[in-house]
C-alpha atoms as a PDB file:
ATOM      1  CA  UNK A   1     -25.780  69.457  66.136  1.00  0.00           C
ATOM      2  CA  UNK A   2     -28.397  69.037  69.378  1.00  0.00           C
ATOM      3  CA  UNK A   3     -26.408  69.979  72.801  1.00  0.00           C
ATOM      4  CA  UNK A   4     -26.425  67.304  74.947  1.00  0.00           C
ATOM      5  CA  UNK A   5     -24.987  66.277  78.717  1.00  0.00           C
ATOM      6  CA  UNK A   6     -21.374  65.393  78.267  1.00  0.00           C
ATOM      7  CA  UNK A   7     -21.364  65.046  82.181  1.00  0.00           C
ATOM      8  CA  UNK A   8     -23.658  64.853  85.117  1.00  0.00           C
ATOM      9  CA  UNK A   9     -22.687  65.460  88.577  1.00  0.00           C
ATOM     10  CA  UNK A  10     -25.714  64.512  90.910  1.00  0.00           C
ATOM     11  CA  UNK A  11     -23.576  66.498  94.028  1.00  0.00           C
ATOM     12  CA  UNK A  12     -21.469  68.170  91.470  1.00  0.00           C
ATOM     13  CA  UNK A  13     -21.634  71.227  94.084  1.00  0.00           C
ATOM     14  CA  UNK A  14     -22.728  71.135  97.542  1.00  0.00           C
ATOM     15  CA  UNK A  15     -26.442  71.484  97.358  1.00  0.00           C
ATOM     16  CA  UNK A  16     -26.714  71.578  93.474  1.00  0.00           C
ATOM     17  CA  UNK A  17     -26.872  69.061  90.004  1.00  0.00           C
ATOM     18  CA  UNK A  18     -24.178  70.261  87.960  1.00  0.00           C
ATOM     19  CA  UNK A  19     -24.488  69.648  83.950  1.00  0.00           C
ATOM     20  CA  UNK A  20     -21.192  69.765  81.575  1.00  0.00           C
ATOM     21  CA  UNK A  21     -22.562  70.274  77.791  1.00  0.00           C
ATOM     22  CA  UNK A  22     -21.770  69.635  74.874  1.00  0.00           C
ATOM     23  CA  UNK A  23     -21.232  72.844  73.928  1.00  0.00           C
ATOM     24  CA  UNK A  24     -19.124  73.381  76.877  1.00  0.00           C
ATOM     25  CA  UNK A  25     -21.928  75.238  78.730  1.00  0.00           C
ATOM     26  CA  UNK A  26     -22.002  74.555  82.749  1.00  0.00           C
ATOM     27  CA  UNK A  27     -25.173  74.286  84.283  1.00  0.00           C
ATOM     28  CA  UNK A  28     -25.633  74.084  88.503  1.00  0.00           C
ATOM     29  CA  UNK A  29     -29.154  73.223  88.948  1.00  0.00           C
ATOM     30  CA  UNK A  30     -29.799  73.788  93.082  1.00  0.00           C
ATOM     31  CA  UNK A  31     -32.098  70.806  94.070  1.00  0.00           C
ATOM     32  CA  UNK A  32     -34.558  73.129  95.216  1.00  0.00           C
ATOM     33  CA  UNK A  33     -34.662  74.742  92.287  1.00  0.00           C
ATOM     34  CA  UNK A  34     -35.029  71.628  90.404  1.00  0.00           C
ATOM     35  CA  UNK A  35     -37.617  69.682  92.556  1.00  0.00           C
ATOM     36  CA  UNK A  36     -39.829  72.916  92.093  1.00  0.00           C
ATOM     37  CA  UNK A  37     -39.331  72.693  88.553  1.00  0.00           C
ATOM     38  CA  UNK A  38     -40.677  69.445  88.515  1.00  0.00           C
ATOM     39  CA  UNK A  39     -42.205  68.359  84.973  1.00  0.00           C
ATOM     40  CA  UNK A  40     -44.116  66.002  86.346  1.00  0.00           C
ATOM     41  CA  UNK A  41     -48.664  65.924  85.893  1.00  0.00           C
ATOM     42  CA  UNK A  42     -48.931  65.333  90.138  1.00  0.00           C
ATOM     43  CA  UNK A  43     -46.596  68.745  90.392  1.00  0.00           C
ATOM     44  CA  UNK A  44     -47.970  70.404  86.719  1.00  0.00           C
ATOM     45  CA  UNK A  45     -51.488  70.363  88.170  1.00  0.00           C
ATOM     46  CA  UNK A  46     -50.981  72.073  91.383  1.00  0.00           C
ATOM     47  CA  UNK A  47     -49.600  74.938  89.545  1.00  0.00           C
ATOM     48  CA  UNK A  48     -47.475  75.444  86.781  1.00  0.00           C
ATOM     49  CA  UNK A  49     -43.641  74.236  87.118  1.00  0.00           C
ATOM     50  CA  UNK A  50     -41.454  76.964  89.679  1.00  0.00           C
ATOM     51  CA  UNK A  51     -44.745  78.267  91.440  1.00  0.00           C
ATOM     52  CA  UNK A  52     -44.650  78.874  94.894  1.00  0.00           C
ATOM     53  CA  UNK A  53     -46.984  75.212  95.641  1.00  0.00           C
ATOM     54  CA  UNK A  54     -45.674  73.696  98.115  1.00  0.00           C
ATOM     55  CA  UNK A  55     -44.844  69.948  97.399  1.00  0.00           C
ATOM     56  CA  UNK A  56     -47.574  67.537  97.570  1.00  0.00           C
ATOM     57  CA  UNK A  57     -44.775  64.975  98.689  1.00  0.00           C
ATOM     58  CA  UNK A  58     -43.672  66.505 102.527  1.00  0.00           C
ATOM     59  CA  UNK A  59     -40.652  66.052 104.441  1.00  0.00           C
ATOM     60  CA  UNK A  60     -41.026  63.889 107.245  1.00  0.00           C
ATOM     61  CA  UNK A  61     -39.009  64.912 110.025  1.00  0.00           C
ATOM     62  CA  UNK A  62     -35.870  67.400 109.202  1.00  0.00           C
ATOM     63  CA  UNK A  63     -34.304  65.573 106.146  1.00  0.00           C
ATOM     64  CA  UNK A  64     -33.143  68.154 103.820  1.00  0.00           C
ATOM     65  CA  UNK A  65     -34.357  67.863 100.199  1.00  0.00           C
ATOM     66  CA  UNK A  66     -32.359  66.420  98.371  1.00  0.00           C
ATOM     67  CA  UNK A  67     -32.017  63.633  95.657  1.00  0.00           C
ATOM     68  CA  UNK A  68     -31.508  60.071  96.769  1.00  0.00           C
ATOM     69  CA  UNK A  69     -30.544  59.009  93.119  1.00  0.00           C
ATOM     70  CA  UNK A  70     -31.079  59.878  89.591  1.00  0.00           C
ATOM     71  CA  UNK A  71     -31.058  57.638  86.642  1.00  0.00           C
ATOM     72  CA  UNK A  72     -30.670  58.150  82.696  1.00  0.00           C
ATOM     73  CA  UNK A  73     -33.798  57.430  80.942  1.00  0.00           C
ATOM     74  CA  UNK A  74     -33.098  56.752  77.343  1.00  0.00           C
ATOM     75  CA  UNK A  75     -30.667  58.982  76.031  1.00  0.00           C
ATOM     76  CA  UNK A  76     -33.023  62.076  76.783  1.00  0.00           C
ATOM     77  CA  UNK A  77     -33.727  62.535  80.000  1.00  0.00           C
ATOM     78  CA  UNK A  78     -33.201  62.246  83.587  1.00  0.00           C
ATOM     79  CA  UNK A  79     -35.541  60.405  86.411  1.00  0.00           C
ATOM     80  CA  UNK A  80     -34.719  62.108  89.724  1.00  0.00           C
ATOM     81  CA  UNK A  81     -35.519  59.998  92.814  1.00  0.00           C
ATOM     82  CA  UNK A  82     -36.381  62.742  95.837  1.00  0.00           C
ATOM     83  CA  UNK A  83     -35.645  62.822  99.862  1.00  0.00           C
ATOM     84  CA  UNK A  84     -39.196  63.652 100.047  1.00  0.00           C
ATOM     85  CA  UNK A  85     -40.567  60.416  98.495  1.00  0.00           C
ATOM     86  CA  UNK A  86     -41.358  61.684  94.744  1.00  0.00           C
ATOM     87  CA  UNK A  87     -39.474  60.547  91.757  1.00  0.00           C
ATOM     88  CA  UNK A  88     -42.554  60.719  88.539  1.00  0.00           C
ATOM     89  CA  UNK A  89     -40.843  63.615  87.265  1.00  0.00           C
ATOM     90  CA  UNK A  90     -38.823  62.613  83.976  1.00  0.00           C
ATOM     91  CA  UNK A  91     -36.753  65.754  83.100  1.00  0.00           C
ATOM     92  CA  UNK A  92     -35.403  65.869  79.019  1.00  0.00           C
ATOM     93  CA  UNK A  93     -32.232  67.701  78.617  1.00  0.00           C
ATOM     94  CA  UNK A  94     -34.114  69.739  76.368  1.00  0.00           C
ATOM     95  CA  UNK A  95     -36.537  70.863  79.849  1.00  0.00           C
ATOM     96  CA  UNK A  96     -32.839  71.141  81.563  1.00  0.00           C
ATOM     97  CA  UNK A  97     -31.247  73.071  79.346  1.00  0.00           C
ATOM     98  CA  UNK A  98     -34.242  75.806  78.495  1.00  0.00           C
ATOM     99  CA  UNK A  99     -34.706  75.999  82.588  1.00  0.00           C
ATOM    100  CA  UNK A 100     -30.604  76.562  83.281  1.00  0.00           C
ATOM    101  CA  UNK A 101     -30.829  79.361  85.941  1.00  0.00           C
ATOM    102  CA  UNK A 102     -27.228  80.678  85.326  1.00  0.00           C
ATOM    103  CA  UNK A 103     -26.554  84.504  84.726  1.00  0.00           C
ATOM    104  CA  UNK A 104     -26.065  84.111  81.189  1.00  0.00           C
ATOM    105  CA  UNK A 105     -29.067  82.411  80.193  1.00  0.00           C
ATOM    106  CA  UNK A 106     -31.523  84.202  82.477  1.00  0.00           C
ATOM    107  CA  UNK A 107     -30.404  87.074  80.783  1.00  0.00           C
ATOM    108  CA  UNK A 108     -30.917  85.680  77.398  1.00  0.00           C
ATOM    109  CA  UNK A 109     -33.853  83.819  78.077  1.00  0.00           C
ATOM    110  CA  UNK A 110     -31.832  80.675  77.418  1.00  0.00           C
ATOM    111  CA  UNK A 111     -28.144  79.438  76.446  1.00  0.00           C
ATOM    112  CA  UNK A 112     -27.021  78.629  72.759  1.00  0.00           C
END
């Protein structure tokens, strides 16, 4: 059976996308950590996703980064529409779930 998002909480934690699976995994995704993770070709090409590149996309004036809204595409993925203007990057639960930054799967190299 494929894991999949059995809930998505866009401010699920201050800060942070929070992901209930399937499999009854818990993911919190901090945006940061997400909008540097973008998938995206515009973000892939300045470096590879999670480099230190700063965001083609700047902040005008001192909005935080954060995401304005995020919508399902399919049954796969996730759009995320950014504070900072960007919203190309389409990111498949498969991407989400291999990049989950909690303890356990850091350690592993990824959740199962």
């Amino acid at each position: 059976m494929e894991v999949a998002p059995k809930t998505i909480k866009l401010a699920g934690q201050p800060g942070a996308l929070t992901i209930e699976w399937s499999d009854g995994h818990l993911s919190t995704y901090p945006y940061s950590y997400l909008r540097d993770k973008c998938p995206c070709a515009t973000c892939s090409e300045l470096g590879s996703p999670g480099s230190a590149t700063p965001s083609p996309f700047p902040i005008l004036g001192a909005r935080p980064l954060e995401p304005e809204r995020a919508e399902l595409v399919g049954r796969y993925a996730l759009q995320i529409y950014w504070s900072d203007g960007h919203s190309s990057g389409i990111y498949s639960f498969d991407y989400l779930r291999l990049s989950c930054p909690c303890p356990a799967c850091t350690a592993e190299g990824q959740c199962s």
